[in-house]
PDB file of N, CA and C in Angstrom:
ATOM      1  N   UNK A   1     -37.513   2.966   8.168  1.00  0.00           N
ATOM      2  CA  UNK A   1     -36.320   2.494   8.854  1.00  0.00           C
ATOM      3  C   UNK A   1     -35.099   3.244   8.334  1.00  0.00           C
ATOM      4  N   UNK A   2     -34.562   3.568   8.684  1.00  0.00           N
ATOM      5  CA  UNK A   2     -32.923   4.692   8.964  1.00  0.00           C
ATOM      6  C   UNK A   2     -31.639   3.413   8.677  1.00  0.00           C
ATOM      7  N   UNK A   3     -31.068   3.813   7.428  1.00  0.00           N
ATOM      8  CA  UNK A   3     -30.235   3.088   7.303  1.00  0.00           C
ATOM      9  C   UNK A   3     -28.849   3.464   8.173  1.00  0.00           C
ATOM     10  N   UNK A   4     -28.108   2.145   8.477  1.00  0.00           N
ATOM     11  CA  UNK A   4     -26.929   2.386   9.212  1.00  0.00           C
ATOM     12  C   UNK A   4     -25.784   2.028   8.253  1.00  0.00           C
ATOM     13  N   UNK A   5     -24.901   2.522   8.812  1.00  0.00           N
ATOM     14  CA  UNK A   5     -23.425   2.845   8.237  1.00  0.00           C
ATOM     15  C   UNK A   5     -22.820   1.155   8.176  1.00  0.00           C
ATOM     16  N   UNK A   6     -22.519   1.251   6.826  1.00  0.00           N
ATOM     17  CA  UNK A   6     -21.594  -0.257   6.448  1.00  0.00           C
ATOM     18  C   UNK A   6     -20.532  -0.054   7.820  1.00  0.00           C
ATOM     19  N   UNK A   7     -20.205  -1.356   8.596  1.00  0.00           N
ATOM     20  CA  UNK A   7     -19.516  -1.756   9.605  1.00  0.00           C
ATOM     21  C   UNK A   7     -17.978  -1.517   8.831  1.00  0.00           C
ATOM     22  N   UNK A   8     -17.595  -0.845   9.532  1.00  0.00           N
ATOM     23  CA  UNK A   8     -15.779  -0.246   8.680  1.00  0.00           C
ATOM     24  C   UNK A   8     -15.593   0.437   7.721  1.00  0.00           C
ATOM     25  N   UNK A   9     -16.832   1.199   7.644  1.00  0.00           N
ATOM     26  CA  UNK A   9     -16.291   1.772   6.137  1.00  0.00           C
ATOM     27  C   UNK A   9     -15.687   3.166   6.074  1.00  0.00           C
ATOM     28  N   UNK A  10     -15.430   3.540   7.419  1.00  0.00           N
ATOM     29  CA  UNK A  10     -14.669   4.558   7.266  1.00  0.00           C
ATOM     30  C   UNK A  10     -13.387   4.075   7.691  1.00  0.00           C
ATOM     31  N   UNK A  11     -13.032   3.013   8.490  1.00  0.00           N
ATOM     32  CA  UNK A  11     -12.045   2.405   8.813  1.00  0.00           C
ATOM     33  C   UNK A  11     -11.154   1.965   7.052  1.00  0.00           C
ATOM     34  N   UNK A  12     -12.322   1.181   6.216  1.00  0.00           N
ATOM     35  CA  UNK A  12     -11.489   1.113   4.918  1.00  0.00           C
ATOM     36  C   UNK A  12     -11.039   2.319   4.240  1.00  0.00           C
ATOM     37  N   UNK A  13     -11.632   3.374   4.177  1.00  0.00           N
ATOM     38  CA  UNK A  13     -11.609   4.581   3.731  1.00  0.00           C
ATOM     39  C   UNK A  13      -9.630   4.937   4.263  1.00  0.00           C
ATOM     40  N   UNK A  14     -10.057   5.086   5.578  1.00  0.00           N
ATOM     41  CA  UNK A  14      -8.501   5.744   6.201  1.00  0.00           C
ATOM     42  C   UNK A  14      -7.481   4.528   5.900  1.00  0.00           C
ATOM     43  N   UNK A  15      -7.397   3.477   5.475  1.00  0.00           N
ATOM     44  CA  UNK A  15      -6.521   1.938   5.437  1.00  0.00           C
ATOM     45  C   UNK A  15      -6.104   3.067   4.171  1.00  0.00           C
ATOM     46  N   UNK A  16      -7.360   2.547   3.340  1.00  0.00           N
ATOM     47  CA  UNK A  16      -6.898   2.807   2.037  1.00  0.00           C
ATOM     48  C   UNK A  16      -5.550   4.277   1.936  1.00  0.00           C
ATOM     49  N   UNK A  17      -6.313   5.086   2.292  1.00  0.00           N
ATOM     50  CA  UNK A  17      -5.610   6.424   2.220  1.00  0.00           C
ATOM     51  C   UNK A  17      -3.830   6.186   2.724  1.00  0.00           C
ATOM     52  N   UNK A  18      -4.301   5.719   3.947  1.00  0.00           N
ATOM     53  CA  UNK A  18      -2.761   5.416   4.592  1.00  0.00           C
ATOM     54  C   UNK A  18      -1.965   4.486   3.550  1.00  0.00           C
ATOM     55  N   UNK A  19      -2.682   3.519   3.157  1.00  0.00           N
ATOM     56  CA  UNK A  19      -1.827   2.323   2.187  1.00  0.00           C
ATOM     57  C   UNK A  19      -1.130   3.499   1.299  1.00  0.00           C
ATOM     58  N   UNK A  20      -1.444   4.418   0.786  1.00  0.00           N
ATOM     59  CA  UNK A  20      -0.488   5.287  -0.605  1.00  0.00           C
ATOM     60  C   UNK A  20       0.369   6.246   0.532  1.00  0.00           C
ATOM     61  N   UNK A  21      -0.325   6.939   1.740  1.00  0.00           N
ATOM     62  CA  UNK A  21       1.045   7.809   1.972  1.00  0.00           C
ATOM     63  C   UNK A  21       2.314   6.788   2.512  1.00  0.00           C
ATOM     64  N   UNK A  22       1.942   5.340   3.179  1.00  0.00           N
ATOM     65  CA  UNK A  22       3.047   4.887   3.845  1.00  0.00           C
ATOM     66  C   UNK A  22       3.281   3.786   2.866  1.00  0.00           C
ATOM     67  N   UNK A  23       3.298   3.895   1.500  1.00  0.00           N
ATOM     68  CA  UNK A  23       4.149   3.127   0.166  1.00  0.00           C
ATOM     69  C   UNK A  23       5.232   3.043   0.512  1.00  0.00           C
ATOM     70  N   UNK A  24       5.719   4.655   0.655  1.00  0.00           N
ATOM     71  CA  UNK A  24       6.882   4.750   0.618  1.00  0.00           C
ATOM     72  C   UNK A  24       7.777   4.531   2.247  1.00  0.00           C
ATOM     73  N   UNK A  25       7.754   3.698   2.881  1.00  0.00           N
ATOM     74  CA  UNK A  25       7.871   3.292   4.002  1.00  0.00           C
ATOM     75  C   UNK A  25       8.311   2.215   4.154  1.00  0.00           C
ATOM     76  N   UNK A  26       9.880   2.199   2.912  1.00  0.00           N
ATOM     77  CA  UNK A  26      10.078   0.917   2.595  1.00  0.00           C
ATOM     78  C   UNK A  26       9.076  -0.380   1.681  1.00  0.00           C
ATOM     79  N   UNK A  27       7.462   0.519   2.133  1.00  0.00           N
ATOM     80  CA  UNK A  27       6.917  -0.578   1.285  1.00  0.00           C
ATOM     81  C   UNK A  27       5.804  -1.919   2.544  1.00  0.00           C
ATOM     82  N   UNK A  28       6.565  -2.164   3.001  1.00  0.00           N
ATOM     83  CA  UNK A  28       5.746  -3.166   3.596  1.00  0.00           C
ATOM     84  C   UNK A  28       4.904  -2.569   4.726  1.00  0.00           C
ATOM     85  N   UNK A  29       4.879  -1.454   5.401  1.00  0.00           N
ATOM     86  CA  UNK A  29       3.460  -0.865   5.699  1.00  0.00           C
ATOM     87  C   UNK A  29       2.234  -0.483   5.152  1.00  0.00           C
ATOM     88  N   UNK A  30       2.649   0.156   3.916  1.00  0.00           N
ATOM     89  CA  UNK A  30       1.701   0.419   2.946  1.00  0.00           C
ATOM     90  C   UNK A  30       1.051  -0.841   2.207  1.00  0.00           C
ATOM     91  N   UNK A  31       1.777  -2.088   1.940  1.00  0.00           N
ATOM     92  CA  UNK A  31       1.407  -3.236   1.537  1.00  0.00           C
ATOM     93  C   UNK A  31       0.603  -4.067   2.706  1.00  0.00           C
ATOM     94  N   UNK A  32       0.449  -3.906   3.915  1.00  0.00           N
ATOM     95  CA  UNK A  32       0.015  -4.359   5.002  1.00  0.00           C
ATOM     96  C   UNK A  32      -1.349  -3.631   5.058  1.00  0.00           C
ATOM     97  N   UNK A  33      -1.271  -2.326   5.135  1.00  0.00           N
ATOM     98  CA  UNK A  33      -2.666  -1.599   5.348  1.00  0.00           C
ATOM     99  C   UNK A  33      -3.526  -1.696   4.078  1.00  0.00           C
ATOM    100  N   UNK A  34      -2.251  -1.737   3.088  1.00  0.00           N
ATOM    101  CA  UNK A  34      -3.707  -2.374   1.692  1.00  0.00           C
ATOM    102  C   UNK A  34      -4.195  -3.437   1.798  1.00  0.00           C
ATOM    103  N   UNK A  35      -3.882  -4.005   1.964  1.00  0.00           N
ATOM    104  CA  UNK A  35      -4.240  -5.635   2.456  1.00  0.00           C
ATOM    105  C   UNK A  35      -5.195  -5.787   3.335  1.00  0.00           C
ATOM    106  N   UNK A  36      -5.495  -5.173   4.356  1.00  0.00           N
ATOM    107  CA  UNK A  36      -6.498  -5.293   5.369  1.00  0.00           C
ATOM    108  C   UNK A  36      -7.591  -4.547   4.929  1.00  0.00           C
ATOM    109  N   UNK A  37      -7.243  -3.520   3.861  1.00  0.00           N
ATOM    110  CA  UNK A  37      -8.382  -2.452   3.825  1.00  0.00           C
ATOM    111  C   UNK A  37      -9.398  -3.633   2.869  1.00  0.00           C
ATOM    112  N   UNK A  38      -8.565  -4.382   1.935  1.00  0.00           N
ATOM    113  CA  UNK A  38      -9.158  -5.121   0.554  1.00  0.00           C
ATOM    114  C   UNK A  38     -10.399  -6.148   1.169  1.00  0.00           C
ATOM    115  N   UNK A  39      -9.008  -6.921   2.403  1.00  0.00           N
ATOM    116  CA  UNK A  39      -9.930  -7.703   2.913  1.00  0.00           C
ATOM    117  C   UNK A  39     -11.208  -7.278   3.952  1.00  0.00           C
ATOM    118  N   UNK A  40     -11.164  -6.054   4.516  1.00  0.00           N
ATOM    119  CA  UNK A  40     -12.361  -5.775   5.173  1.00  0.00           C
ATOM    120  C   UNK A  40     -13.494  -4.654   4.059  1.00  0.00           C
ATOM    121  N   UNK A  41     -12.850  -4.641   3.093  1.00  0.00           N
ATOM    122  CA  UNK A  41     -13.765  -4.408   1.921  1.00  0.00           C
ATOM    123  C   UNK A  41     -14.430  -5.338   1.341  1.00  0.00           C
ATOM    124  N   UNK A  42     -13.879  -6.302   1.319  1.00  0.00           N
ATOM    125  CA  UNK A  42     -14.973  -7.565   0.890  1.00  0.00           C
ATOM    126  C   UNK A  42     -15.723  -8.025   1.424  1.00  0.00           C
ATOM    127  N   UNK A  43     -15.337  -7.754   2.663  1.00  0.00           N
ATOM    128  CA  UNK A  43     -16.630  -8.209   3.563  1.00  0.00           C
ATOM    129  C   UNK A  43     -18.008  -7.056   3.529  1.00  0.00           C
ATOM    130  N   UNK A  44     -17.518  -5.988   3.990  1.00  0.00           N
ATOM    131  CA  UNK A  44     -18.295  -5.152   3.667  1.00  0.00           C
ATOM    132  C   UNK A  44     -19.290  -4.967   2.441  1.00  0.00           C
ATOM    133  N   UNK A  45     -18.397  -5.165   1.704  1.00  0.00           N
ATOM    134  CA  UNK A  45     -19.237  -5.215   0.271  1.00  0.00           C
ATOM    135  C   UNK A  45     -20.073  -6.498  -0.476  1.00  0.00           C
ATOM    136  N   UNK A  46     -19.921  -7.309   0.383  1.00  0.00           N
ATOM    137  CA  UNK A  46     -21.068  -8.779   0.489  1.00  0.00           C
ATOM    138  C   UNK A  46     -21.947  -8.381   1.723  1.00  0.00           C
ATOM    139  N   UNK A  47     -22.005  -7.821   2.910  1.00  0.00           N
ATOM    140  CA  UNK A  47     -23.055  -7.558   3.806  1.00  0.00           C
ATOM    141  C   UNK A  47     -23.830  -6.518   2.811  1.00  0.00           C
ATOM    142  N   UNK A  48     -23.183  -5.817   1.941  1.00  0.00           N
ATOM    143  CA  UNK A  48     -24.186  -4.848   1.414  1.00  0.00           C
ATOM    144  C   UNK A  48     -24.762  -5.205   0.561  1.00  0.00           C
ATOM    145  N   UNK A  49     -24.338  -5.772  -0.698  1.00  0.00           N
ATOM    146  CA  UNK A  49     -25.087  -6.855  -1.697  1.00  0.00           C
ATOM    147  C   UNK A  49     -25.914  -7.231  -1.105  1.00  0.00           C
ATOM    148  N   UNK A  50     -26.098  -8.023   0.328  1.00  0.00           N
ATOM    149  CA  UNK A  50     -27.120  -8.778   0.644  1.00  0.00           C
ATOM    150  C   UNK A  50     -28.031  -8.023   0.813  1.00  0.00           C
ATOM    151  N   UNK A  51     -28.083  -7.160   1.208  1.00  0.00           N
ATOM    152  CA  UNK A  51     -29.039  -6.036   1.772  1.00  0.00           C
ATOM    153  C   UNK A  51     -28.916  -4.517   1.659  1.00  0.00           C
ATOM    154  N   UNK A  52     -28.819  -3.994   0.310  1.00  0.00           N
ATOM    155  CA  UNK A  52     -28.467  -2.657   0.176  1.00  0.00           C
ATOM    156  C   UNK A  52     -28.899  -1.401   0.875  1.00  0.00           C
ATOM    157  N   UNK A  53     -30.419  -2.096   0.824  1.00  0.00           N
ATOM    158  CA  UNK A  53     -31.775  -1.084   2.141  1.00  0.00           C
ATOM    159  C   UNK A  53     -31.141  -0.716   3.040  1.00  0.00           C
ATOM    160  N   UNK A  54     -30.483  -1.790   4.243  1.00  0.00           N
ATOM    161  CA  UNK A  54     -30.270  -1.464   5.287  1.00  0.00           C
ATOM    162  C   UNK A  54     -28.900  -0.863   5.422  1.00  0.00           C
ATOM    163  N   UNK A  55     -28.191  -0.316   4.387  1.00  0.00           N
ATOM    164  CA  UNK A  55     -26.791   0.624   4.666  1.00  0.00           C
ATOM    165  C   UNK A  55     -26.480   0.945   3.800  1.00  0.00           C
ATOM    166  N   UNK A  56     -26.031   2.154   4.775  1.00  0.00           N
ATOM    167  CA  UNK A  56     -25.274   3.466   3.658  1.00  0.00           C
ATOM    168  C   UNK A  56     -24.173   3.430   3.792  1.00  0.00           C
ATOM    169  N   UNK A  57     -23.042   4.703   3.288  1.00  0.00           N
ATOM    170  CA  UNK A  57     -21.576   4.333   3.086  1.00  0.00           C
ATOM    171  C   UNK A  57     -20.883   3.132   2.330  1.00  0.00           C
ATOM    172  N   UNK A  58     -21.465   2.770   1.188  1.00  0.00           N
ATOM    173  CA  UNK A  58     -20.835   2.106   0.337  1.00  0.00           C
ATOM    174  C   UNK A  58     -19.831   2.433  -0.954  1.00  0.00           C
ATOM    175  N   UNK A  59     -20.256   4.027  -0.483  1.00  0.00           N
ATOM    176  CA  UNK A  59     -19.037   4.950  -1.545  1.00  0.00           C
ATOM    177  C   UNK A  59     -17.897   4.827  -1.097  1.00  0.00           C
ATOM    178  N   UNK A  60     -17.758   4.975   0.454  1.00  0.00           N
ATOM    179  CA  UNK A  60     -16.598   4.838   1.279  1.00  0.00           C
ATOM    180  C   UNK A  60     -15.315   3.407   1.153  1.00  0.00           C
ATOM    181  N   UNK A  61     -16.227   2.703   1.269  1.00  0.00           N
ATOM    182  CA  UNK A  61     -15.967   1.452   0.707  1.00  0.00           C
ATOM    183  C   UNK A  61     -15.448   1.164  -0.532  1.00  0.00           C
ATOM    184  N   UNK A  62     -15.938   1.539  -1.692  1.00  0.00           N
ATOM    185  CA  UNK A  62     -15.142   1.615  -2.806  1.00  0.00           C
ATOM    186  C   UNK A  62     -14.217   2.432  -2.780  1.00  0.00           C
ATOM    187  N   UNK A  63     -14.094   3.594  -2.746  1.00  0.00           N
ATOM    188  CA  UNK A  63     -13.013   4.205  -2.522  1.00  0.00           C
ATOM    189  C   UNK A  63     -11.806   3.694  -1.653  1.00  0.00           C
ATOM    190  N   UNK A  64     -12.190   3.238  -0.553  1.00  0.00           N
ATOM    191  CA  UNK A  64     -11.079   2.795   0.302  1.00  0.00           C
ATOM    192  C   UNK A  64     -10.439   1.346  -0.282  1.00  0.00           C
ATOM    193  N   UNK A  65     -11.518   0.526  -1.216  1.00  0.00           N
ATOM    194  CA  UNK A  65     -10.927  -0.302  -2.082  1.00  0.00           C
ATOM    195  C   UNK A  65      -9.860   0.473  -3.467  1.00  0.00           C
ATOM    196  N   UNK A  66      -9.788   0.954  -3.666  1.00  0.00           N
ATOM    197  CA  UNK A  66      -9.440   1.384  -4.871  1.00  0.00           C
ATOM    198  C   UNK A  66      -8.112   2.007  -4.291  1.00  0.00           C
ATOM    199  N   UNK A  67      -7.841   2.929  -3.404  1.00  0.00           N
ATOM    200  CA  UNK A  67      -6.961   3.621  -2.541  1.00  0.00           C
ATOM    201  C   UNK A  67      -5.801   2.473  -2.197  1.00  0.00           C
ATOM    202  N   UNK A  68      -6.425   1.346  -1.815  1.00  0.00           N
ATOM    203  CA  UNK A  68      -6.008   0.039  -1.319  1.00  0.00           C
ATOM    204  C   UNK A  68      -5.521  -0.533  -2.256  1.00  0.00           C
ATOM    205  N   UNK A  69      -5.614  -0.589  -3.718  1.00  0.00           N
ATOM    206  CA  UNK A  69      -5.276  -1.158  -4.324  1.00  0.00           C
ATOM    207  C   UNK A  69      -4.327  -0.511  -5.152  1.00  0.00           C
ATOM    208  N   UNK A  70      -4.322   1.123  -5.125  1.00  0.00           N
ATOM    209  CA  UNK A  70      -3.167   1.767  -5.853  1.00  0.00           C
ATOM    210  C   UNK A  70      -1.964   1.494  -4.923  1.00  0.00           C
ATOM    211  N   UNK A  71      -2.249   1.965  -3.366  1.00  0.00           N
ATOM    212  CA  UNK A  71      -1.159   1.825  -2.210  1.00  0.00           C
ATOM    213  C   UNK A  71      -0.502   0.717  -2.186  1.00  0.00           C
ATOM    214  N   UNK A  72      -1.133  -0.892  -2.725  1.00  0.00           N
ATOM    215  CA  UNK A  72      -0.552  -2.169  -3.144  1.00  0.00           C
ATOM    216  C   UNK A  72       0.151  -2.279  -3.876  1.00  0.00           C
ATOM    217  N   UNK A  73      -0.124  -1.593  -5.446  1.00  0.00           N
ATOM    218  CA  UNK A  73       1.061  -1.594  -6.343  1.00  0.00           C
ATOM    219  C   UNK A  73       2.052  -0.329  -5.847  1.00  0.00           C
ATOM    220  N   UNK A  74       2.152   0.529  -5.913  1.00  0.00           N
ATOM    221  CA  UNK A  74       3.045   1.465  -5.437  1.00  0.00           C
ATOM    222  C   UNK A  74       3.796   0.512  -4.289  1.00  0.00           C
ATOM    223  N   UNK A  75       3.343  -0.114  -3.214  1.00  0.00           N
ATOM    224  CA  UNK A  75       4.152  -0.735  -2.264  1.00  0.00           C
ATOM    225  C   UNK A  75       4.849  -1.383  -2.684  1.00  0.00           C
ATOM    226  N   UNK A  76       4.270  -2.255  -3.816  1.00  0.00           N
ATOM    227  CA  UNK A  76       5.643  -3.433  -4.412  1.00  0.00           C
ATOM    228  C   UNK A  76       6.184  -3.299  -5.231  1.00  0.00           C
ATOM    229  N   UNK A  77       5.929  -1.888  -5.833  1.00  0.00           N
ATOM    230  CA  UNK A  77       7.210  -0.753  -6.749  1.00  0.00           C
ATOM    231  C   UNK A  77       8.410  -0.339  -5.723  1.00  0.00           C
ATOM    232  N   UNK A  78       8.201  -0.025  -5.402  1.00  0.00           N
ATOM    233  CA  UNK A  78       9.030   0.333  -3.636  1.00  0.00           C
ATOM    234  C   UNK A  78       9.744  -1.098  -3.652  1.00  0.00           C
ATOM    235  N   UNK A  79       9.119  -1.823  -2.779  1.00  0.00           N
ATOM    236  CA  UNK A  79      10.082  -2.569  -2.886  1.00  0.00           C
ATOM    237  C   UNK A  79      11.040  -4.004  -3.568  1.00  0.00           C
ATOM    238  N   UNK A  80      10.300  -3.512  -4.869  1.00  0.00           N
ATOM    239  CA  UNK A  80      11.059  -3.838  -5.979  1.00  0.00           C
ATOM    240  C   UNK A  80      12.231  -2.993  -6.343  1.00  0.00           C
ATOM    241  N   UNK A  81      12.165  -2.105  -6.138  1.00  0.00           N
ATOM    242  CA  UNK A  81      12.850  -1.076  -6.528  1.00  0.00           C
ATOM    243  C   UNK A  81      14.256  -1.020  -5.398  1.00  0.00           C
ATOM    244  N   UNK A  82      13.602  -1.038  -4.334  1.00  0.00           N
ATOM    245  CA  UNK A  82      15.336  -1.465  -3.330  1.00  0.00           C
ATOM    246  C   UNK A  82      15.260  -2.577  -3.271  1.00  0.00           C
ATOM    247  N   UNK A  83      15.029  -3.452  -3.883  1.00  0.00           N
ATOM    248  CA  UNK A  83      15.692  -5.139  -4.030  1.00  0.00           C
ATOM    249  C   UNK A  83      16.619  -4.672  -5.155  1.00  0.00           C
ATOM    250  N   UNK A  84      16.230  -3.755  -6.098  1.00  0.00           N
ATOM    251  CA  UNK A  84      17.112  -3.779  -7.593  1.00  0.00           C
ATOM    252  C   UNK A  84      18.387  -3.178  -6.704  1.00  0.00           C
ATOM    253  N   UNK A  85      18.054  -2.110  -5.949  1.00  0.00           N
ATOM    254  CA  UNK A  85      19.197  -0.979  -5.356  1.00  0.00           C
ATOM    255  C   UNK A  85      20.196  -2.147  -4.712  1.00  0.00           C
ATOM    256  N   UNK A  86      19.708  -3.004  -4.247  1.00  0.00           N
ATOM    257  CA  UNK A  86      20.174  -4.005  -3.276  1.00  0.00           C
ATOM    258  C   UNK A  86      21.089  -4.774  -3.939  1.00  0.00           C
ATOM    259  N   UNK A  87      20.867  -4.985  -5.095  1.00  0.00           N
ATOM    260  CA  UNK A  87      21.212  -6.110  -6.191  1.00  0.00           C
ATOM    261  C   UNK A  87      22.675  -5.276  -6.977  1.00  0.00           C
ATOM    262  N   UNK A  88      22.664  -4.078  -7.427  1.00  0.00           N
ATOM    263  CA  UNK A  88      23.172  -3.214  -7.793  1.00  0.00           C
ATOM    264  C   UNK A  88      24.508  -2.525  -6.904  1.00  0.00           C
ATOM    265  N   UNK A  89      24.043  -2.350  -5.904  1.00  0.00           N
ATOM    266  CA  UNK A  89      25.060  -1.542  -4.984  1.00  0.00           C
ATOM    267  C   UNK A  89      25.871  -2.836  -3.594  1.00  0.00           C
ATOM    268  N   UNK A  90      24.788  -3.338  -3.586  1.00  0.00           N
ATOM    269  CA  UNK A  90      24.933  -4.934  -2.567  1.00  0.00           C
ATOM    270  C   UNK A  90      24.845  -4.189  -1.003  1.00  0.00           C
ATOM    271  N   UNK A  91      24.962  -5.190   0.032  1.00  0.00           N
ATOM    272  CA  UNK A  91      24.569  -5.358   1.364  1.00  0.00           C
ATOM    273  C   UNK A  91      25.619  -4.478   1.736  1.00  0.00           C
ATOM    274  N   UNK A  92      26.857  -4.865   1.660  1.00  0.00           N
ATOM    275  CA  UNK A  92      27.856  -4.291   2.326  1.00  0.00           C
ATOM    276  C   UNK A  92      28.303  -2.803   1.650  1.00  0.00           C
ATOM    277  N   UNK A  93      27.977  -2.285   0.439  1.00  0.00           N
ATOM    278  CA  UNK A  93      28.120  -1.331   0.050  1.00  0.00           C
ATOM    279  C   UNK A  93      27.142  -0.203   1.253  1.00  0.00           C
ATOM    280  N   UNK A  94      25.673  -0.970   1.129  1.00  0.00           N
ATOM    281  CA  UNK A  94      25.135  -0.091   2.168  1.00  0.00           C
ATOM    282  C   UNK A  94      25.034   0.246   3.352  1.00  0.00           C
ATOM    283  N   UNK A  95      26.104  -0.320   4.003  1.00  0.00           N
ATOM    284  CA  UNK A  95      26.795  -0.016   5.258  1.00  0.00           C
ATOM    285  C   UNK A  95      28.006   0.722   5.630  1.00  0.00           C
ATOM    286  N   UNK A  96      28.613   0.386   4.503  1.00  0.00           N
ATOM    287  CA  UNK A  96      29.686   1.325   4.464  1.00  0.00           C
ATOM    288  C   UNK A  96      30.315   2.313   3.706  1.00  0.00           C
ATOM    289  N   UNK A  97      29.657   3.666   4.376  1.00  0.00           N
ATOM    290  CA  UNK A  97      29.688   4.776   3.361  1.00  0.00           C
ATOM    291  C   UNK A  97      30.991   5.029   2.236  1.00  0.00           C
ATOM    292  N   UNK A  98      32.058   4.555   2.224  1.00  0.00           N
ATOM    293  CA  UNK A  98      33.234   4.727   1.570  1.00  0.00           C
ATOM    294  C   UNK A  98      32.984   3.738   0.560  1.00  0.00           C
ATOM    295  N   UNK A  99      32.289   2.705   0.849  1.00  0.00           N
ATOM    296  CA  UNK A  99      32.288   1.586  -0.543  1.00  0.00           C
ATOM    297  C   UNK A  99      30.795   2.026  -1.405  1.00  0.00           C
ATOM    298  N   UNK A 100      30.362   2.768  -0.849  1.00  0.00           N
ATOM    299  CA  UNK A 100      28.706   3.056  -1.088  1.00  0.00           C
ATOM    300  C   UNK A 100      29.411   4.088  -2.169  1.00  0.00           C
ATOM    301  N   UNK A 101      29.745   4.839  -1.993  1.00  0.00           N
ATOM    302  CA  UNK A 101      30.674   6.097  -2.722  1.00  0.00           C
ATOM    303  C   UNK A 101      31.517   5.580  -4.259  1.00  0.00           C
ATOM    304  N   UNK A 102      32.651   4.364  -3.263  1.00  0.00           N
ATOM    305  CA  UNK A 102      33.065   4.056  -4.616  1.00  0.00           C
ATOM    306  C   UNK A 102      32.188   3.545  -5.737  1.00  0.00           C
ATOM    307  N   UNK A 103      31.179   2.696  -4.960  1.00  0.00           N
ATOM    308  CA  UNK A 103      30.016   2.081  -6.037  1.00  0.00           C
ATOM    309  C   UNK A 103      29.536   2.306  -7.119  1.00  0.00           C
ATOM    310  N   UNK A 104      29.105   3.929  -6.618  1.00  0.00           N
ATOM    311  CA  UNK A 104      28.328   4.778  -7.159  1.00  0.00           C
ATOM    312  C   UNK A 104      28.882   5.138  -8.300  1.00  0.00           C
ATOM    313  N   UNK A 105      30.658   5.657  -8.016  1.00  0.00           N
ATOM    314  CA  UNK A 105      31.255   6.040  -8.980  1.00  0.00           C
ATOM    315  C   UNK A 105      31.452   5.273  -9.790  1.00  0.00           C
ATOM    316  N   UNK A 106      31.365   3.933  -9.958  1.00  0.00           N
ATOM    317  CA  UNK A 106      31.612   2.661 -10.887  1.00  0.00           C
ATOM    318  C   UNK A 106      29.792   2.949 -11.726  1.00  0.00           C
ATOM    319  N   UNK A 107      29.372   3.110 -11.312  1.00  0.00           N
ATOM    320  CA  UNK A 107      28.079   2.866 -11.698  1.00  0.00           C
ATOM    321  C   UNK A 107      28.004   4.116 -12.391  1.00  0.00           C
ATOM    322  N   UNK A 108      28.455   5.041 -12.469  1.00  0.00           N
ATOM    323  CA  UNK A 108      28.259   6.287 -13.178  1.00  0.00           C
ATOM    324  C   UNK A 108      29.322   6.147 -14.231  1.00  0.00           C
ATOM    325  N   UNK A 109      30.447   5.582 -14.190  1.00  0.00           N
ATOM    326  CA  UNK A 109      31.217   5.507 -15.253  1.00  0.00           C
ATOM    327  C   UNK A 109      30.943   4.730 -16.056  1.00  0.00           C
ATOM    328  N   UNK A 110      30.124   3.191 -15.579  1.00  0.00           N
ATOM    329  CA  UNK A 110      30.431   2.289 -16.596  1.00  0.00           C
ATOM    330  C   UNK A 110      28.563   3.215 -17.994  1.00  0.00           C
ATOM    331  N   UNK A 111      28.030   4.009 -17.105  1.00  0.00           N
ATOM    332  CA  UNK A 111      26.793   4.883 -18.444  1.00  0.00           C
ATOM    333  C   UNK A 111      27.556   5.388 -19.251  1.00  0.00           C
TER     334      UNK A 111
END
């Protein structure tokens, strides 16, 4: 009998991958596609436990877990990181380029 391909596992594979290039995408895309890759990795990876015989591509699967899970933290570095910017420079600074400017310069003087 000819084993068949774990159901998504190239689908987790490309999640994963995408979760690290679109980190930086503000963050909550890349935190979205890790998220789906994790959860359709777990599934995957209990149909295969049950039955290893009948499928292949379980490398894919880990990998696309692991991909998924760097692209997760990197996502909520991101946007941790413009909550700080946010916190620092404020709402209205980032709308209006002349106060965004003065900001900056306060923030460089008071180092």
């Amino acid at each position: 009998m000819e084993k068949q391909n774990l159901p998504n596992s190239t689908l987790i594979l490309v999640f994963g991958i995408l979760s690290i290039v679109t980190c930086w995408c503000y963050g909550f895309i890349g935190l979205i596609l890790g998220i789906i890759a994790i959860v359709l990795a777990s599934k995957s990876a209990k149909l295969y436990q049950a039955e290893p015989d009948l499928y292949s591509g379980y490398g894919n699967v880990q990998a696309g877990k692991i991909m998924a899970f760097i692209g997760i933290i990197l996502s909520v570095a991101t946007i941790v990181g413009m909550i700080m910017v946010m916190n620092m420079i404020g709402w209205d600074a980032l709308q209006d380029p002349e106060l965004m400017q003065q900001k900056l310069e306060e923030l460089q003087q008071n180092k």
